[in-house]
C-alpha atoms as a PDB file:
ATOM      1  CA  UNK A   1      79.006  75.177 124.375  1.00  0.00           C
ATOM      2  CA  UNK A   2      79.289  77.577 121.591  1.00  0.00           C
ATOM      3  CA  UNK A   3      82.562  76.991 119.146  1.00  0.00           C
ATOM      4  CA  UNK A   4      84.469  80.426 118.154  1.00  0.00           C
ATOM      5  CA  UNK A   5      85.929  80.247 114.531  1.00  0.00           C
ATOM      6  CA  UNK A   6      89.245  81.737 114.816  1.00  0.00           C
ATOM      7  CA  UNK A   7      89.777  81.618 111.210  1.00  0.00           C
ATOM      8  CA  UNK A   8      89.626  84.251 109.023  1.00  0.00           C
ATOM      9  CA  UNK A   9      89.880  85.566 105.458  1.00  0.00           C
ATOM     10  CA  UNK A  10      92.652  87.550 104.726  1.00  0.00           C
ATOM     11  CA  UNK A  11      93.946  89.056 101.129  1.00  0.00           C
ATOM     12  CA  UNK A  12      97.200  91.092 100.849  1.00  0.00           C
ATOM     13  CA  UNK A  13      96.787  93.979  98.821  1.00  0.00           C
ATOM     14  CA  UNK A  14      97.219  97.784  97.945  1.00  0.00           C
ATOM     15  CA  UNK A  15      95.005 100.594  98.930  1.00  0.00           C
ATOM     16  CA  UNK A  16      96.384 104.159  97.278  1.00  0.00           C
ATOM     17  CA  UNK A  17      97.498 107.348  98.837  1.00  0.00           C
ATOM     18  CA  UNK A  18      94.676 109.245 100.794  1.00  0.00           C
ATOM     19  CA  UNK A  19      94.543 112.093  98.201  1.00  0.00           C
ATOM     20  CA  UNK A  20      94.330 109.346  95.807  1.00  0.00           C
ATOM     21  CA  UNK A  21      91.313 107.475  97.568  1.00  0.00           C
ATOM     22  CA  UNK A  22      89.870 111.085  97.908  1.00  0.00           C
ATOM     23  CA  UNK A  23      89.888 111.427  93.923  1.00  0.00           C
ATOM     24  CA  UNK A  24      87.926 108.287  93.626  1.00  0.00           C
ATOM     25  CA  UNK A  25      85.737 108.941  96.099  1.00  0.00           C
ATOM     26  CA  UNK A  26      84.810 112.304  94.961  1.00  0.00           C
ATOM     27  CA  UNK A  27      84.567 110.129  91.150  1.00  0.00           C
ATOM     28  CA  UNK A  28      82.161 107.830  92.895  1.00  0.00           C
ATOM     29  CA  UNK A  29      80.002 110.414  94.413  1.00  0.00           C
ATOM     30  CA  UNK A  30      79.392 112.085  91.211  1.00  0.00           C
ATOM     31  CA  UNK A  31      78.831 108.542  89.110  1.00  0.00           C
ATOM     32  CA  UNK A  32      76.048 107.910  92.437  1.00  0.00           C
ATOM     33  CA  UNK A  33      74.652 111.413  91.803  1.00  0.00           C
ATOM     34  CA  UNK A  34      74.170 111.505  88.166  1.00  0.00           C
ATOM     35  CA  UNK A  35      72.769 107.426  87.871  1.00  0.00           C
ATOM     36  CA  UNK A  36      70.742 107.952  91.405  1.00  0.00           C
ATOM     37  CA  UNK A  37      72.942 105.363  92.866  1.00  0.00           C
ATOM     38  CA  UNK A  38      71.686 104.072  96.245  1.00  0.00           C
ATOM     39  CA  UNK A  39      73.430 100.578  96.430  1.00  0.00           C
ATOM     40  CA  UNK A  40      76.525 101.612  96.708  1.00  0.00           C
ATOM     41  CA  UNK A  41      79.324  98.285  98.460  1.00  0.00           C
ATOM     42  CA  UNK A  42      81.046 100.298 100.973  1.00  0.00           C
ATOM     43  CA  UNK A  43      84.631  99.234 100.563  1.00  0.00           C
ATOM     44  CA  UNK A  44      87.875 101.129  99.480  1.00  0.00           C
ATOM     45  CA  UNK A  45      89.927 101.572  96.367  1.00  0.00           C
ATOM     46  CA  UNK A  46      91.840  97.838  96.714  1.00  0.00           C
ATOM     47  CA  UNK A  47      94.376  96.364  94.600  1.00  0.00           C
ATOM     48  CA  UNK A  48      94.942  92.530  95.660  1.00  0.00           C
ATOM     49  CA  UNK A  49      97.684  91.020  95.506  1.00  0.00           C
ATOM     50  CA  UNK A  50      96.375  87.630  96.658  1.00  0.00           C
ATOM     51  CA  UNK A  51      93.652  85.915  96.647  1.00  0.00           C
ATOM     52  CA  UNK A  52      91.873  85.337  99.801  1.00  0.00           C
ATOM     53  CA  UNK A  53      93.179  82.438 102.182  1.00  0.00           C
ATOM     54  CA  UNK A  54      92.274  81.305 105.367  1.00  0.00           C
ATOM     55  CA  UNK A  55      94.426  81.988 108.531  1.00  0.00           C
ATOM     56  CA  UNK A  56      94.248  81.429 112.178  1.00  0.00           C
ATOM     57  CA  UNK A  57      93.946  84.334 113.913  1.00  0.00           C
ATOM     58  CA  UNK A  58      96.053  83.545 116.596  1.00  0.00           C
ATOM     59  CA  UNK A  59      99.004  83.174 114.741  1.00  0.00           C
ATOM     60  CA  UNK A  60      98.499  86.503 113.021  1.00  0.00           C
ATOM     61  CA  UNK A  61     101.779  87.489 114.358  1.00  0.00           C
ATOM     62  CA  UNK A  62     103.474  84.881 112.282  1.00  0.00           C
ATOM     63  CA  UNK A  63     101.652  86.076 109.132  1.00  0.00           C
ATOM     64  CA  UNK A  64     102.334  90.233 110.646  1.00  0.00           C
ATOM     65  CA  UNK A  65     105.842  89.210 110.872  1.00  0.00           C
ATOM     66  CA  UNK A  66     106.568  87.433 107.401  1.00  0.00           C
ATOM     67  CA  UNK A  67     104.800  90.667 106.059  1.00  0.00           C
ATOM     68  CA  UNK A  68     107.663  92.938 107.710  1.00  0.00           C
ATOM     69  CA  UNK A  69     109.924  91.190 106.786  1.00  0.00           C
ATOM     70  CA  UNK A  70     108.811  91.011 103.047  1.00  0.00           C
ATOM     71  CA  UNK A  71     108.181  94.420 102.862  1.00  0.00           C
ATOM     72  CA  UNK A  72     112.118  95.524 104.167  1.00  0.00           C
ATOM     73  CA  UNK A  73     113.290  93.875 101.320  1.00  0.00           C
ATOM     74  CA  UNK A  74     110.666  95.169  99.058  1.00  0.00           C
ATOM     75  CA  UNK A  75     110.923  98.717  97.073  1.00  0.00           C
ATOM     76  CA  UNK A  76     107.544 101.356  96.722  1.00  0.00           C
ATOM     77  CA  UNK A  77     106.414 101.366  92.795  1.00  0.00           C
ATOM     78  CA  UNK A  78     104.900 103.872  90.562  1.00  0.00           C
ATOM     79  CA  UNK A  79     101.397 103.029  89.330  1.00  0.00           C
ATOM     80  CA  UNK A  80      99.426 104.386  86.507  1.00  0.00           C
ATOM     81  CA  UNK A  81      96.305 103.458  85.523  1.00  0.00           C
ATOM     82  CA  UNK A  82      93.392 103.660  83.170  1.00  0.00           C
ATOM     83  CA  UNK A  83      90.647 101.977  81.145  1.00  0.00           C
ATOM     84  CA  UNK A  84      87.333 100.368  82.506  1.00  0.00           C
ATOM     85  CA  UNK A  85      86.402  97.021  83.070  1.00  0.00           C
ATOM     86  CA  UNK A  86      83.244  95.968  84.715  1.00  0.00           C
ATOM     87  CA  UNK A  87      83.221  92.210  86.650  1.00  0.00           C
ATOM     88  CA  UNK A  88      80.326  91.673  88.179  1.00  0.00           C
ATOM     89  CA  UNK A  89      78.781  94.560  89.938  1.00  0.00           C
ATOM     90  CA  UNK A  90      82.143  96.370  90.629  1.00  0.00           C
ATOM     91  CA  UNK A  91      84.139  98.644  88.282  1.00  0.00           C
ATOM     92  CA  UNK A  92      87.906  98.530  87.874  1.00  0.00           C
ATOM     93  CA  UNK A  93      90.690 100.291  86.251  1.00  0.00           C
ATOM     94  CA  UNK A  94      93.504  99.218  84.490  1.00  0.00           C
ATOM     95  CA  UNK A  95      96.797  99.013  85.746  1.00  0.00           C
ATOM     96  CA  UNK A  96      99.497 100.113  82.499  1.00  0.00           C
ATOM     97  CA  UNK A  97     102.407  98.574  83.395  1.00  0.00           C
ATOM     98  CA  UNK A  98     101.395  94.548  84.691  1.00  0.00           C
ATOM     99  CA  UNK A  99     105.295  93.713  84.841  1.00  0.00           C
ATOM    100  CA  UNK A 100     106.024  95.521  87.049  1.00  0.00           C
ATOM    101  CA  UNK A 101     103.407  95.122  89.670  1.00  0.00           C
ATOM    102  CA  UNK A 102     103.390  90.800  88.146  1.00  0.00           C
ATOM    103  CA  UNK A 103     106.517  90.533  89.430  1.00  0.00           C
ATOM    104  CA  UNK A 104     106.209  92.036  92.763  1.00  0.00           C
ATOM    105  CA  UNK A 105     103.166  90.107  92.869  1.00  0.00           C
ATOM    106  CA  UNK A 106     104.804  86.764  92.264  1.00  0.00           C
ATOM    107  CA  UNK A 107     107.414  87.103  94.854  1.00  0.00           C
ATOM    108  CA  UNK A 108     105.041  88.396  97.633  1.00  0.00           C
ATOM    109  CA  UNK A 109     102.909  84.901  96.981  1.00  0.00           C
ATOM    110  CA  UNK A 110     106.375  82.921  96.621  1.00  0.00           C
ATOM    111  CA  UNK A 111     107.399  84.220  99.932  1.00  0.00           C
ATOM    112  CA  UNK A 112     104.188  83.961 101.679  1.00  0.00           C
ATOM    113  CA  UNK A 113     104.130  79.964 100.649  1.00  0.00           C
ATOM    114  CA  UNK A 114     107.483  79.611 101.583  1.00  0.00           C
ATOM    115  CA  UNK A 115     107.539  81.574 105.242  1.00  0.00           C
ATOM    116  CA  UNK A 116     103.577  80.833 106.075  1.00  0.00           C
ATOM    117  CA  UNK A 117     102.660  77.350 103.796  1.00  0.00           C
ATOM    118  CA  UNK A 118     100.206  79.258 102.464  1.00  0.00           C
ATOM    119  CA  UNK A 119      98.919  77.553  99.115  1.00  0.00           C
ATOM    120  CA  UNK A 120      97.105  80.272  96.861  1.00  0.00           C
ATOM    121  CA  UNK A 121      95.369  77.343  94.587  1.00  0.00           C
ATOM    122  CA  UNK A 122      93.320  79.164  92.573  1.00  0.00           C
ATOM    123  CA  UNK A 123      96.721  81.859  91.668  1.00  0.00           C
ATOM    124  CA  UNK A 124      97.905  81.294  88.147  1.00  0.00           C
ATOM    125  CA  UNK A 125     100.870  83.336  87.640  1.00  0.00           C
ATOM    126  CA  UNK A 126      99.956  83.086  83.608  1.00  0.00           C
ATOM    127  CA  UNK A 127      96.481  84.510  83.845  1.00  0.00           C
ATOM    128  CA  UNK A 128      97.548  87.401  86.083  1.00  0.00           C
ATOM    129  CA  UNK A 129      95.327  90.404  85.478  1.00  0.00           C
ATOM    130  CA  UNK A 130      95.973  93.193  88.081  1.00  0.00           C
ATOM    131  CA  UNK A 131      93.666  96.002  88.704  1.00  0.00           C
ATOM    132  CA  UNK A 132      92.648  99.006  91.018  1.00  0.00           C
ATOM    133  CA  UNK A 133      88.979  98.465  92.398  1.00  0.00           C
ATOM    134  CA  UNK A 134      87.175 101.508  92.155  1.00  0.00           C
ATOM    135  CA  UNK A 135      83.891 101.067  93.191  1.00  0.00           C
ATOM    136  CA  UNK A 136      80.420  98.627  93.006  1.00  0.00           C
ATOM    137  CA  UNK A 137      76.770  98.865  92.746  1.00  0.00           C
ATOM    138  CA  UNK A 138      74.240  96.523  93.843  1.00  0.00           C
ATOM    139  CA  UNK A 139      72.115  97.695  91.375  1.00  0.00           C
ATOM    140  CA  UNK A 140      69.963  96.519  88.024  1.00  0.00           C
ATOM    141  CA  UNK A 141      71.829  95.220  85.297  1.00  0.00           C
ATOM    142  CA  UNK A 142      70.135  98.386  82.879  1.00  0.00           C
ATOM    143  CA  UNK A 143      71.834 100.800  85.439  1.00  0.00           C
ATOM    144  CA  UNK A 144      74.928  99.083  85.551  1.00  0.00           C
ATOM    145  CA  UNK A 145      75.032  98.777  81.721  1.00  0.00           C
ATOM    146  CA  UNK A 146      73.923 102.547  81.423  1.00  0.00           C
ATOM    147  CA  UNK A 147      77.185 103.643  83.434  1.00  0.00           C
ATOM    148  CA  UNK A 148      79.194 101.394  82.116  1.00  0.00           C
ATOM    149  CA  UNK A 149      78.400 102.664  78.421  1.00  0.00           C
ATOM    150  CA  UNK A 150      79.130 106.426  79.706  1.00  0.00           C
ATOM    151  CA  UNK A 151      82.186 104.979  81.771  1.00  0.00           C
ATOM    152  CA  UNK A 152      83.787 103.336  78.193  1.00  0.00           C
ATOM    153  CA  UNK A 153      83.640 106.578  76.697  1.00  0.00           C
ATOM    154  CA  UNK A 154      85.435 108.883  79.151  1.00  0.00           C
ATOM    155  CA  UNK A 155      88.929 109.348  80.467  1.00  0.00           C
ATOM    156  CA  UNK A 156      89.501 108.699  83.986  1.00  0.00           C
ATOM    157  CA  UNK A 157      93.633 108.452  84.882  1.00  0.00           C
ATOM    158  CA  UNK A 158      95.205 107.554  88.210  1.00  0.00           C
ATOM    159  CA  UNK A 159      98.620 107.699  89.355  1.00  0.00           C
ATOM    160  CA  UNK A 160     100.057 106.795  92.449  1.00  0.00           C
ATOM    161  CA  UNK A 161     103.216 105.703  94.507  1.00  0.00           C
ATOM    162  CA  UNK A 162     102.655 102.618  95.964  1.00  0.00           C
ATOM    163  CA  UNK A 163     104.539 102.688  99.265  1.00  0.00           C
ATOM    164  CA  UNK A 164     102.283 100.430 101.692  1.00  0.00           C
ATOM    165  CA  UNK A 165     101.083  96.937 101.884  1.00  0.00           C
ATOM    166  CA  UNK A 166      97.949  96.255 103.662  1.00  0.00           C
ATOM    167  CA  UNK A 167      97.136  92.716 105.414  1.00  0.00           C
ATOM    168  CA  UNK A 168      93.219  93.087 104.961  1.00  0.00           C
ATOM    169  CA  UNK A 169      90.522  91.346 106.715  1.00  0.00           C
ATOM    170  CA  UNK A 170      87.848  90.291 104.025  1.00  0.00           C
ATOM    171  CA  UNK A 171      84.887  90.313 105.921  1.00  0.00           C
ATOM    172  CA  UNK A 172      81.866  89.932 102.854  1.00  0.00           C
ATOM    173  CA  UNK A 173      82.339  92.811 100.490  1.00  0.00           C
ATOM    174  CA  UNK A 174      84.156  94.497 103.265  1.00  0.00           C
ATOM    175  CA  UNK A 175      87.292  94.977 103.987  1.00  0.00           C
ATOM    176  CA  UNK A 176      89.107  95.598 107.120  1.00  0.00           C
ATOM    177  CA  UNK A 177      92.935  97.101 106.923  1.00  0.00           C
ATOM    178  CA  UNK A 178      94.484  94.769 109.851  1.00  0.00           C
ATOM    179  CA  UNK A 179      97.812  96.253 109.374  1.00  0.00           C
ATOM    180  CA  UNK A 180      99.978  98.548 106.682  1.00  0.00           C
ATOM    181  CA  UNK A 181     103.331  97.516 106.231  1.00  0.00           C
ATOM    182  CA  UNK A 182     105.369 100.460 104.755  1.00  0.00           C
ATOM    183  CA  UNK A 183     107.642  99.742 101.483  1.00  0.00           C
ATOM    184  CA  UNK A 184     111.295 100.967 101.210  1.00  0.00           C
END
């Protein structure tokens, strides 16, 4: 008799505005056409708020519900960022304001421990380093070096409202949205 994992991998996170995502996507597209990008990870513009941690899945309600109720208390913030970093195979940028978004961040883990026990052991609220995933490339180190050169010298600005939180499956390098939990 087979055994079904009901456990999964969940982060809690921000994904921007559709016009926003469409900006990045339409960056991406051109950074794929000019390098003759064909390893492209199919996931979408993320910021995380938490690591990953393991849930049961049926007790997602508790965690859906904790979420809601976070998020009524909680107020939508404006986000600006800018400046590459590459980690890994997967480009970033910068957020400009990491107060702002630190502290928001620290109470959304806080409460989650609190309400759900869950322990984020590998969070350290000193070394917190927020950022907006753009995209990543399974591709040779050369080509990812190549872009990230051009990428260094070029301007590439986003600015959004951030009025949802996303409960997000991490499934690999994918990520499924399981719910959006709207900010006041």
């Amino acid at each position: 008799m087979k055994v079904l994992n009901t456990t999964n991998s969940y982060c809690v996170g921000i994904i921007p505005s559709s016009s926003t995502c469409s900006i990045i996507a339409e960056f991406k597209a051109q950074i794929e056409v000019k390098y003759k990008i064909k390893n492209a990870h199919a996931f979408l513009p993320l910021i995380k708020l938490t690591d990953h941690f393991n849930w049961d899945e049926k007790n997602d309600f508790l965690l859906i519900d904790s979420l809601k109720k976070y998020t009524a208390q909680s107020y939508s913030m404006e986000l600006e960022f800018s400046g590459f970093e590459l980690i890994d195979d997967n480009f970033y940028l910068n957020i400009n304001d990491k107060k702002q978004i630190g502290d928001f961040q620290q109470s959304l883990k806080y409460f989650l421990e609190i309400h759900n026990k869950i322990a984020f052991e590998n969070y350290s609220l000193n070394n917190f380093d927020p950022k907006l995933l753009l995209f990543g490339y399974q591709e040779t180190q050369r080509k990812l070096n190549k872009i990230w050169t051009d990428l260094k010298e070029n301007s590439f600005n986003i600015h959004f409202i951030a009025n949802k939180l996303c409960l997000i499956n991490c499934i690999s390098n994918n990520y499924e949205i399981v719910k959006e939990f709207e900010l006041e």
